[in-house]
N, C-alpha and C. Protein backbone atom coordinates (compact mmCIF):
# COMPACT_ATOMS: atom_id res chain seq x y z
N UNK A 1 136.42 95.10 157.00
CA UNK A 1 136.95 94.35 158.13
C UNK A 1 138.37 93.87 157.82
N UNK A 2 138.35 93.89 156.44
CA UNK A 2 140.22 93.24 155.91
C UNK A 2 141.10 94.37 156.43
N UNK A 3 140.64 95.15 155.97
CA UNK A 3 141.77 96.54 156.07
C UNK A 3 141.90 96.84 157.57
N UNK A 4 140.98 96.69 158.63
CA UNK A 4 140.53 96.92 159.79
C UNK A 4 142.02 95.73 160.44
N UNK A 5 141.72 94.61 160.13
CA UNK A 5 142.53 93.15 160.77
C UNK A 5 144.09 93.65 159.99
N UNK A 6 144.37 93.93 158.80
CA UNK A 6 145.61 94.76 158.37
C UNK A 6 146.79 95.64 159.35
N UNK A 7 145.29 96.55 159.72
CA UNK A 7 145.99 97.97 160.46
C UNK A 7 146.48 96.92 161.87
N UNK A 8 145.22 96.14 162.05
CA UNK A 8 145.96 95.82 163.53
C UNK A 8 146.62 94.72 163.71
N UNK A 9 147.30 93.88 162.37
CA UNK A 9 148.62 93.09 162.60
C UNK A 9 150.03 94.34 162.45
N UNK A 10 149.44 95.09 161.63
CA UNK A 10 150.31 96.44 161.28
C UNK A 10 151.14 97.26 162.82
N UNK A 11 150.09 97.35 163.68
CA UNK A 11 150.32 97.86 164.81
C UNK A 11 151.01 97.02 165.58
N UNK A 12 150.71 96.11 165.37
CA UNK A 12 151.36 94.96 166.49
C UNK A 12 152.58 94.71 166.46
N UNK A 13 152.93 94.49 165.19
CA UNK A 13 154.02 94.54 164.52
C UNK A 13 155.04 95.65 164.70
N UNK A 14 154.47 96.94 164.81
CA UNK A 14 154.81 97.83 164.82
C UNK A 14 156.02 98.05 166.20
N UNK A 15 155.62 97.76 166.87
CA UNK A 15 155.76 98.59 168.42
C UNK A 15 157.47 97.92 168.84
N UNK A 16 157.13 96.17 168.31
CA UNK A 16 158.85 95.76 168.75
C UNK A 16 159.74 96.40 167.34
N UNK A 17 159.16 96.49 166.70
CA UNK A 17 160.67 97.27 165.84
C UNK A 17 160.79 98.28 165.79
N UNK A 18 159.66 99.60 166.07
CA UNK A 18 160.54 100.37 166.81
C UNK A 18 161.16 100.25 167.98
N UNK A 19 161.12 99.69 168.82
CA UNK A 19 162.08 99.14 170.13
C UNK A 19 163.13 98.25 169.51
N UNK A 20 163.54 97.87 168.26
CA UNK A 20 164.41 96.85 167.89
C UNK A 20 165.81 97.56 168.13
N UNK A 21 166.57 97.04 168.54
CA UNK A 21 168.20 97.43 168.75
C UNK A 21 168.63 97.29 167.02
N UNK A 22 170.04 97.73 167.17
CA UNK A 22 171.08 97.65 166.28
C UNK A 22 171.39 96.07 165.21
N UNK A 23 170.95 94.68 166.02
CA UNK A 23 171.49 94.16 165.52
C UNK A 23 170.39 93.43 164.48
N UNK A 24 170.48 93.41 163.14
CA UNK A 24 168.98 92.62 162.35
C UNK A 24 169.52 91.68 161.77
N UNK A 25 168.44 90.96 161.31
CA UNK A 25 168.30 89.61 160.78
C UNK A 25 169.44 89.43 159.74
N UNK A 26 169.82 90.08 159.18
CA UNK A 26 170.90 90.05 158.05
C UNK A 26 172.25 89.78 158.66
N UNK A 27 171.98 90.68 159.56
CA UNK A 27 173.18 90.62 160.32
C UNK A 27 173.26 88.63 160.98
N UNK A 28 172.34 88.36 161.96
CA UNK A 28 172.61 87.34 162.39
C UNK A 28 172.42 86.10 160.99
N UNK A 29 172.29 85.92 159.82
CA UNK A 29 172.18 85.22 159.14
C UNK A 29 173.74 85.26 158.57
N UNK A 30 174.31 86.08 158.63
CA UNK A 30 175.65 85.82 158.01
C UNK A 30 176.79 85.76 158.81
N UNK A 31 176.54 85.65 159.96
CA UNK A 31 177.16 85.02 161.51
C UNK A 31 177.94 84.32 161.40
N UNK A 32 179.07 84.25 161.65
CA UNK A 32 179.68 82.59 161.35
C UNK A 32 179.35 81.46 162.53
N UNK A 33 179.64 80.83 162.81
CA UNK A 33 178.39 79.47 162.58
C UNK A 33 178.62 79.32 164.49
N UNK A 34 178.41 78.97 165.38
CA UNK A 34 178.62 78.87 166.40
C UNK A 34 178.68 77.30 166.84
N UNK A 35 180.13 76.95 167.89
CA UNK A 35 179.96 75.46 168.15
C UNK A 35 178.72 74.96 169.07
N UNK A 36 178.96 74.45 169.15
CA UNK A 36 177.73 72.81 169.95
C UNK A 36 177.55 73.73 170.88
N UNK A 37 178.46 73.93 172.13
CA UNK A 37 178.50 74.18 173.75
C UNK A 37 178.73 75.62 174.16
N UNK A 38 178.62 76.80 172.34
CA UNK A 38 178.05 78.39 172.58
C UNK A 38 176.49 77.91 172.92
N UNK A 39 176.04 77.65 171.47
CA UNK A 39 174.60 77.66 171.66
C UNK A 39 173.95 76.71 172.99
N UNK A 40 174.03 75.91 173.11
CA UNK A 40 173.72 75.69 174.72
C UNK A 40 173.83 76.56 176.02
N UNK A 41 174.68 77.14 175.61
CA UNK A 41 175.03 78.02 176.82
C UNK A 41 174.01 79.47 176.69
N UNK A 42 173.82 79.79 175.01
CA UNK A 42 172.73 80.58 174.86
C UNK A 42 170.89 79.80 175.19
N UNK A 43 171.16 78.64 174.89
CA UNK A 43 170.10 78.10 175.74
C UNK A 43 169.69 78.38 176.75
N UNK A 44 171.17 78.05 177.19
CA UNK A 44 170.51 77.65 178.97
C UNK A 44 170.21 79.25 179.78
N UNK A 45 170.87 79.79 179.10
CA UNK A 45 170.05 81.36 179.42
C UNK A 45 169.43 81.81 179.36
N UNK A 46 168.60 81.91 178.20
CA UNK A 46 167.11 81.93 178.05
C UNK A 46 166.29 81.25 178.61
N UNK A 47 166.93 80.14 179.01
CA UNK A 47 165.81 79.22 179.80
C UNK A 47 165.89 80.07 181.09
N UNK A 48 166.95 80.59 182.05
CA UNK A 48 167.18 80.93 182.81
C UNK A 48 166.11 82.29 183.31
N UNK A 49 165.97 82.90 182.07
CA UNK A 49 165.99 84.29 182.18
C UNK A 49 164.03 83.94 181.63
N UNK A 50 163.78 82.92 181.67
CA UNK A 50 162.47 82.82 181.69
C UNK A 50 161.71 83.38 180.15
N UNK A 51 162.71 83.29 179.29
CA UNK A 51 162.20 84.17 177.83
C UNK A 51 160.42 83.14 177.32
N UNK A 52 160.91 82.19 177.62
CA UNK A 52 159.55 81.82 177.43
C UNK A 52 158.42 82.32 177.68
N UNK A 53 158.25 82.05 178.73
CA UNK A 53 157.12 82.81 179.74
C UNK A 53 157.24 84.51 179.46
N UNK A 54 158.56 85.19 179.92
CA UNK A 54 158.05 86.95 179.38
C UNK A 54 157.52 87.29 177.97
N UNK A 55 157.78 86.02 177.30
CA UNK A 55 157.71 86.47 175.43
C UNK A 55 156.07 86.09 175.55
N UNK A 56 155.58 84.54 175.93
CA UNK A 56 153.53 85.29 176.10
C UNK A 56 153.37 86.35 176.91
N UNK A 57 154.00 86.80 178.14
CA UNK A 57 153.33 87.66 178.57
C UNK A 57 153.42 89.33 177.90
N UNK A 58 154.39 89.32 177.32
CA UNK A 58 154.64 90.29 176.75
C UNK A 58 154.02 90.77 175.50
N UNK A 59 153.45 89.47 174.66
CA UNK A 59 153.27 89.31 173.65
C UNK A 59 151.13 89.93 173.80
N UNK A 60 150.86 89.05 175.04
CA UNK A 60 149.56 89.29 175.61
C UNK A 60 149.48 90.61 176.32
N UNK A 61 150.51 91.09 176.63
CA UNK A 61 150.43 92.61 177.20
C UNK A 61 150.27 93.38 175.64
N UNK A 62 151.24 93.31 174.92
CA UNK A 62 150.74 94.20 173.30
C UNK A 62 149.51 94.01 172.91
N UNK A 63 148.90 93.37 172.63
CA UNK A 63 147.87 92.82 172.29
C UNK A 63 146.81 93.70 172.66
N UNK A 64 146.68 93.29 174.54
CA UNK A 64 145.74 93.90 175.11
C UNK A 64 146.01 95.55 175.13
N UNK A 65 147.21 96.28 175.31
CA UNK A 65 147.51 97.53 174.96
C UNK A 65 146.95 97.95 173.72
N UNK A 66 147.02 97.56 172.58
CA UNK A 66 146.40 97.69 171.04
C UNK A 66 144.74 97.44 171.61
N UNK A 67 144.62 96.58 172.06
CA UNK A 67 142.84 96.81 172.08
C UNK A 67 142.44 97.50 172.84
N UNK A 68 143.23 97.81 174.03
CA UNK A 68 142.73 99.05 174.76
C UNK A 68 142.70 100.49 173.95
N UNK A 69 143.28 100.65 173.09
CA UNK A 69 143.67 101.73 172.22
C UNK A 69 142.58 101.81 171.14
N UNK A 70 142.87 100.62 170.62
CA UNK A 70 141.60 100.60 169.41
C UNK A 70 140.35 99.20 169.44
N UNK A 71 139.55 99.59 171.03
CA UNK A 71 138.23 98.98 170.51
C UNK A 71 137.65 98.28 170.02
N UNK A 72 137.15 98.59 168.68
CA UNK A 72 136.92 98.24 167.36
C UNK A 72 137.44 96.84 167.19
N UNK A 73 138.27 96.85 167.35
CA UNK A 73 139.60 95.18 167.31
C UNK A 73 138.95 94.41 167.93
N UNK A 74 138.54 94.34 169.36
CA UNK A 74 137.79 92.99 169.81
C UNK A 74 137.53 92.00 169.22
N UNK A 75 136.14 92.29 168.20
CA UNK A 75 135.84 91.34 167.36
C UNK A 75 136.70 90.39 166.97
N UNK A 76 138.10 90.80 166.44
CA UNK A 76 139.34 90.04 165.79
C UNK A 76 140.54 89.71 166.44
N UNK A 77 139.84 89.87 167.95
CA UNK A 77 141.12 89.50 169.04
C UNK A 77 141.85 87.99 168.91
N UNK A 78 140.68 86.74 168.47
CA UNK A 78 140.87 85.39 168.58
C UNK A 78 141.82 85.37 167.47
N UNK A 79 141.83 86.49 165.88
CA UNK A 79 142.59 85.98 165.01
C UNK A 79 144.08 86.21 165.41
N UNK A 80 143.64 87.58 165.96
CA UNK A 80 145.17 88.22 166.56
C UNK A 80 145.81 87.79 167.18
N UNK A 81 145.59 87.13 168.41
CA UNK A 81 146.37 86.51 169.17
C UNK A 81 146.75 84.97 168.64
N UNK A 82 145.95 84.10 167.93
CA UNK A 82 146.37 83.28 166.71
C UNK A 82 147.67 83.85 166.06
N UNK A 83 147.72 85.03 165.34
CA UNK A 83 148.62 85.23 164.33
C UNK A 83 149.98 85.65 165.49
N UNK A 84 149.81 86.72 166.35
CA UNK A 84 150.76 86.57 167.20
C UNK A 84 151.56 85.39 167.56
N UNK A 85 151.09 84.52 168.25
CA UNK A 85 151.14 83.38 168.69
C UNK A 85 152.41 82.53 167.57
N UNK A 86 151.72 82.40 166.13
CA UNK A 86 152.25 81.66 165.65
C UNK A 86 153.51 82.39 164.92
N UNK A 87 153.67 83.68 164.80
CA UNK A 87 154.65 84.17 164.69
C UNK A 87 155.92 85.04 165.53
N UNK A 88 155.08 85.41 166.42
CA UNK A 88 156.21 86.16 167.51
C UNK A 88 155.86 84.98 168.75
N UNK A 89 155.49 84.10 168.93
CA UNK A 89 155.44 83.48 170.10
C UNK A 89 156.66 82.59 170.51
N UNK A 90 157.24 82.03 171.52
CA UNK A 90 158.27 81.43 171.49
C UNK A 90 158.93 80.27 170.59
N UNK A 91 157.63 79.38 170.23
CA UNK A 91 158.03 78.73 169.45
C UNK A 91 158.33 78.57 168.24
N UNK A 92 158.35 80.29 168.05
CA UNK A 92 158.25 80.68 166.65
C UNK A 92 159.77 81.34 166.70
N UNK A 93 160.49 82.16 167.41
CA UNK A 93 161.51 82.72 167.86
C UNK A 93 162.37 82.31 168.24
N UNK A 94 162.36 80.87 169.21
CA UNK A 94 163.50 80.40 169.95
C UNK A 94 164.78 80.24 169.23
N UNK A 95 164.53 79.22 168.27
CA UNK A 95 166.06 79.20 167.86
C UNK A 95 166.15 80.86 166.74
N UNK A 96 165.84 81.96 166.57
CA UNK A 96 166.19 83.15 166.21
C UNK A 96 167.05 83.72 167.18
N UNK A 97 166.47 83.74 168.62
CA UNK A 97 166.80 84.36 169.36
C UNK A 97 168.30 83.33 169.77
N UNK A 98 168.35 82.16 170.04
CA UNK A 98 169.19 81.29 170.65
C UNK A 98 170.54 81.93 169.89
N UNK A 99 170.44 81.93 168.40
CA UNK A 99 171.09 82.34 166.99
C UNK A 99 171.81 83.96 167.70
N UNK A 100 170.53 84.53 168.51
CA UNK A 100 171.26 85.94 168.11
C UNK A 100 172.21 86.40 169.46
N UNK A 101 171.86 85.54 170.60
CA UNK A 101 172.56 85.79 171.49
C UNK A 101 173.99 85.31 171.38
N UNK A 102 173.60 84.00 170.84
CA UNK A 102 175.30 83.19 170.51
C UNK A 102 175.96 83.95 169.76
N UNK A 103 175.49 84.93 168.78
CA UNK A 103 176.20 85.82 168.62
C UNK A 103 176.72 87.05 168.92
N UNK A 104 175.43 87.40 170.12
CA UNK A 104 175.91 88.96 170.52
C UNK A 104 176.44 88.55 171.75
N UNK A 105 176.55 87.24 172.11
CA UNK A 105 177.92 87.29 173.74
C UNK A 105 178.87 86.01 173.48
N UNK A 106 180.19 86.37 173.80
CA UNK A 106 180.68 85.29 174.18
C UNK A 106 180.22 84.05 174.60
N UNK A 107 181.14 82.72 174.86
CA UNK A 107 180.36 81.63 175.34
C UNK A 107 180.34 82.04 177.09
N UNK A 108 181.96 82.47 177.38
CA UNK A 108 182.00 82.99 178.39
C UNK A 108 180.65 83.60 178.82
N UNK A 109 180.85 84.91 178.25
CA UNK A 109 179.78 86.22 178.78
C UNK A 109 178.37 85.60 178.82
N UNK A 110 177.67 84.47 178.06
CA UNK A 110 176.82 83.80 178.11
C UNK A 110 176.77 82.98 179.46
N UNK A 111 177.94 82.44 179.60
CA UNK A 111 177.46 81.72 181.54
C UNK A 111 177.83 82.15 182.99
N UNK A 112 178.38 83.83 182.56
CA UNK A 112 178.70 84.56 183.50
C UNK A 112 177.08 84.90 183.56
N UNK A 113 175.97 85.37 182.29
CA UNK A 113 174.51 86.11 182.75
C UNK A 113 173.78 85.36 183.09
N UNK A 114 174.40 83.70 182.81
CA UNK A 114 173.28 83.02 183.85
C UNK A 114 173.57 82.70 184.83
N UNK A 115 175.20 82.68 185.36
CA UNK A 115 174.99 82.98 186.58
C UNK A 115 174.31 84.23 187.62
N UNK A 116 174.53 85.16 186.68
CA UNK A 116 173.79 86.59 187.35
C UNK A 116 172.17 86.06 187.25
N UNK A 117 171.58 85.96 186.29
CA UNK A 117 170.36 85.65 186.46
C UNK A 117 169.59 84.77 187.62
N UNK A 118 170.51 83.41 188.03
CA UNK A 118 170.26 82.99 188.52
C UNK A 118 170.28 83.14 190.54
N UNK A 119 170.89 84.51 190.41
CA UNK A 119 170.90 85.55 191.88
C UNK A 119 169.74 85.83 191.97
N UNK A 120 169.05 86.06 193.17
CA UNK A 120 168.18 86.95 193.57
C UNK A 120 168.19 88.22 192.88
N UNK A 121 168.92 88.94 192.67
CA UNK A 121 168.53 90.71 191.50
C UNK A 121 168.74 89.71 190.30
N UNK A 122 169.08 89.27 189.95
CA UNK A 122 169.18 88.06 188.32
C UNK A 122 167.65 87.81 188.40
N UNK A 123 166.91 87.29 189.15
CA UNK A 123 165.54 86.88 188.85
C UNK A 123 164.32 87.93 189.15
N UNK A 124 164.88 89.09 189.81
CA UNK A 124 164.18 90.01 190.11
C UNK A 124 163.94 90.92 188.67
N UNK A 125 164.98 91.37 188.15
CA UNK A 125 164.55 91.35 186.95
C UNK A 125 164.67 90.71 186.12
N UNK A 126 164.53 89.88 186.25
CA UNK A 126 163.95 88.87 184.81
C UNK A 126 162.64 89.13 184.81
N UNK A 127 161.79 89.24 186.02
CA UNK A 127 160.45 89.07 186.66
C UNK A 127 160.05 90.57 186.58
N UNK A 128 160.50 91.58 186.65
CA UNK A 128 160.36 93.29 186.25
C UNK A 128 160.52 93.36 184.51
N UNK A 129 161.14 92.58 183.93
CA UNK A 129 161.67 93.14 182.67
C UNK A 129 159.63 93.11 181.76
N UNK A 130 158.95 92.34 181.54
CA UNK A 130 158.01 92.52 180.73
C UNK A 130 157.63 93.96 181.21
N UNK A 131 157.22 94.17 182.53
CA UNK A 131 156.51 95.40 182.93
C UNK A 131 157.49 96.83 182.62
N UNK A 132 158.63 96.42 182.53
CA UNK A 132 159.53 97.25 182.47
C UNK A 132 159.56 98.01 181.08
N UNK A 133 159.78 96.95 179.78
CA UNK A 133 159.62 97.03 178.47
C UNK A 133 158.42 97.91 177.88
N UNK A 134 157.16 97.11 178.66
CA UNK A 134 155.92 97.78 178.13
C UNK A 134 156.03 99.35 178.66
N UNK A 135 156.36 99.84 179.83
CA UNK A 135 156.28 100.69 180.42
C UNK A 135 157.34 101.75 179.82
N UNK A 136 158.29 101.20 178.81
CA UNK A 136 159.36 102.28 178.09
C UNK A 136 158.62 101.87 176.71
N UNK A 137 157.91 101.32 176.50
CA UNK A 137 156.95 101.40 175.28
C UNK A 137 156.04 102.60 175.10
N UNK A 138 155.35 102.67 176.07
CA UNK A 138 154.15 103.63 176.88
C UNK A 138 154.73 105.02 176.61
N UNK A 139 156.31 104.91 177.52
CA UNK A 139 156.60 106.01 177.46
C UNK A 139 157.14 106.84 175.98
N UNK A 140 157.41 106.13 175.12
CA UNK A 140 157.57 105.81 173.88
C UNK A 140 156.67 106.67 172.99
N UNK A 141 155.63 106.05 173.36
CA UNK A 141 154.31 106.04 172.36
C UNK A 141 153.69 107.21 172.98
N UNK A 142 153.84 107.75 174.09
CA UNK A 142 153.73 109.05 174.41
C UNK A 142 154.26 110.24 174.16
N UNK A 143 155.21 110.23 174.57
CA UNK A 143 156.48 111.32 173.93
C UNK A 143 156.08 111.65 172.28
N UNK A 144 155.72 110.59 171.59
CA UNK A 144 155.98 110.56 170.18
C UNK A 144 154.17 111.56 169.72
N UNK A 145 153.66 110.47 170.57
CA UNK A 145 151.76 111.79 170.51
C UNK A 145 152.43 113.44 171.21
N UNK A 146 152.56 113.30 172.00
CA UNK A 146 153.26 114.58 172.35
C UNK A 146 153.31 115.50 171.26
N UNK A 147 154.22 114.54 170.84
CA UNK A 147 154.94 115.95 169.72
C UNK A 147 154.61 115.59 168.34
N UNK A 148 153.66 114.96 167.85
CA UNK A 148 153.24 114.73 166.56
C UNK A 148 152.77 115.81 165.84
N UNK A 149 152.61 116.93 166.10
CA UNK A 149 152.35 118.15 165.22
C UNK A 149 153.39 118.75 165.00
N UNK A 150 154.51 118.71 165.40
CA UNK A 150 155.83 119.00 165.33
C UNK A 150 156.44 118.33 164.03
N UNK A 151 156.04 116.77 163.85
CA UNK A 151 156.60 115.83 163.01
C UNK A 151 156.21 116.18 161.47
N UNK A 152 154.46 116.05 162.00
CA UNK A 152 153.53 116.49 160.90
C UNK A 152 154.20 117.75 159.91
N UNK A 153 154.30 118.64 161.27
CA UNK A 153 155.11 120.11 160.42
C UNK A 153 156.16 120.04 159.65
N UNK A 154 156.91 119.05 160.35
CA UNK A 154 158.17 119.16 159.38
C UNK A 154 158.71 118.18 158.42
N UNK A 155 157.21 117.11 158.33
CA UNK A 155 157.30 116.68 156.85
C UNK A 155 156.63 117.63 156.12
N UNK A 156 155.51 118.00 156.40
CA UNK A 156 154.76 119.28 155.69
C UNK A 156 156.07 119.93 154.96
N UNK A 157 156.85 120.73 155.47
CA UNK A 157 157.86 121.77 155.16
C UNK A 157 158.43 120.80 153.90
N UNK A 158 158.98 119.87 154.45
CA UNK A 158 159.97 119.25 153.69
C UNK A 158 159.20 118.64 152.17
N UNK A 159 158.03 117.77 152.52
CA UNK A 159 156.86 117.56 151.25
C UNK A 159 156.97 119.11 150.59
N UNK A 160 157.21 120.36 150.70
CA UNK A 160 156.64 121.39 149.86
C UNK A 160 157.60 122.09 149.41
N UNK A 161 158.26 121.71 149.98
CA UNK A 161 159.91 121.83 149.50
C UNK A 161 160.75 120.97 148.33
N UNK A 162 160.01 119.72 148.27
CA UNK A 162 160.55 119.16 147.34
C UNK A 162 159.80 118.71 146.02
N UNK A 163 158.45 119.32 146.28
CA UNK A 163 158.19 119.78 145.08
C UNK A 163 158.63 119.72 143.90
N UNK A 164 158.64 119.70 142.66
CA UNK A 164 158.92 120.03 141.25
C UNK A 164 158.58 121.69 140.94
N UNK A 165 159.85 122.14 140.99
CA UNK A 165 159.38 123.69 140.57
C UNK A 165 158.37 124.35 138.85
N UNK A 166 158.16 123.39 138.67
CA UNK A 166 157.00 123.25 137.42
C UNK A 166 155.95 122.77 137.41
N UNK A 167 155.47 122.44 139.09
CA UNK A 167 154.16 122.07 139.47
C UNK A 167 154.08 123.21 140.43
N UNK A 168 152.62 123.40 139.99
CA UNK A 168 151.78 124.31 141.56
C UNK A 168 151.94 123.44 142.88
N UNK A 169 152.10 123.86 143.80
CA UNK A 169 151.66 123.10 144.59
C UNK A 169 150.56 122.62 145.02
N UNK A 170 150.45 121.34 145.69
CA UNK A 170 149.29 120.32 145.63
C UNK A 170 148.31 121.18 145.98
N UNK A 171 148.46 122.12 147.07
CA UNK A 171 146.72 122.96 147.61
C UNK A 171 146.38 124.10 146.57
N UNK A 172 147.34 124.28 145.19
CA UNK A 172 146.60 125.27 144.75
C UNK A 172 146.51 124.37 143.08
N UNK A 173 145.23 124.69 142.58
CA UNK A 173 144.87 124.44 140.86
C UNK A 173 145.88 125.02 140.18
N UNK A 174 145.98 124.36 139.18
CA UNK A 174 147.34 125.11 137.90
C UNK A 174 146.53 126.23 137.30
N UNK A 175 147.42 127.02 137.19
CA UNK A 175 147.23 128.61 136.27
C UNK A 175 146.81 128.27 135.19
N UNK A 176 146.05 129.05 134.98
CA UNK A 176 145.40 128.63 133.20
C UNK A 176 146.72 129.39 132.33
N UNK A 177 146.75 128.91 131.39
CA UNK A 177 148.13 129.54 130.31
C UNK A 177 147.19 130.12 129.40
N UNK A 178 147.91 130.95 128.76
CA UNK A 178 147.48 132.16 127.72
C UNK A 178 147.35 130.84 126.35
N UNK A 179 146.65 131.08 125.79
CA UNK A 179 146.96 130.24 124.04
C UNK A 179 147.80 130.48 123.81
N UNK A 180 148.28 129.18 122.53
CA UNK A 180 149.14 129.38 122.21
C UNK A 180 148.84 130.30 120.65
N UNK A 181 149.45 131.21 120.60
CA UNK A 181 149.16 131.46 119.05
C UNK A 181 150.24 131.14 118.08
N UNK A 182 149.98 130.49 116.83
CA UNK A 182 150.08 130.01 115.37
C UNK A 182 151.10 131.10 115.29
């Protein structure tokens, strides 16, 4: 059951970093420092843009996607959504995220998107974006089954290729050698 609850923080985990953009944690940790009235302004956008609310629903859409997938999980849904919760949930993220916008927009460009947000198409998608995400997830995680014998193949190739030319390869037993004679 350990290894079982493993695979499926593993998965969960999984799905936003492959969807993760360009910019990582290293990156925003060595940021130079942002004043008082950036980060507010990255506030007030997120507040705007409803990150609260899309980050459970989004968070409860993975979830239930993973158990629709793998079953089996039920049993360990209460831990999962626990461990979710306390790590990707908003209150676990906010000031990460507050951090990463103040750095990826201007203070400007920060209260020009909440003014957009706060338009009618500004809240329309804000209100499309979870369904939107999951749905280029989907498509994601499809494409990729698609063509997984393709992938398979061409680590295959490449695993047998890099080999040690003084080993058999893994599917065949080593040659017996002649004695040595004295």
């Amino acid at each position: 059951m350990k290894k079982l609850w493993i695979l499926a923080a593993s998965l969960l985990l999984a799905a936003p970093i492959a969807n993760a953009q360009s910019t990582t944690p290293a990156a925003t940790a060595t940021a130079a420092p942002v004043s008082a009235s950036h980060r507010k302004a990255a506030e007030e956008l997120l507040t705007v843009m409803g990150s609260e609310k899309n980050t459970s629903e989004m968070t409860s859409q993975m979830l239930q996607a993973q158990l629709s997938q793998r079953p089996e999980m039920k049993p360990v849904e209460p831990e999962m959504r626990a461990f979710i919760t306390k790590y990707m949930g908003w209150a676990a993220i906010k000031d990460d995220m507050t951090a990463l916008y103040a750095q990826e927009f201007t203070e400007k460009e920060l209260k020009e998107l909440t003014k957009f947000y706060q338009t009618p198409t500004g809240r329309k998608t804000v209100q499309k974006m979870p369904q939107l995400m999951m749905a280029g997830m989907e498509i994601g995680q499809k494409r990729v089954q698609e063509h997984l014998p393709e992938l398979q193949q061409v680590i295959g190739e490449k695993m047998k290729s890099q080999q040690p030319a003084t080993q058999p390869p893994a599917s065949q037993p080593p040659a017996s050698q002649p004695p040595v004679r004295p």
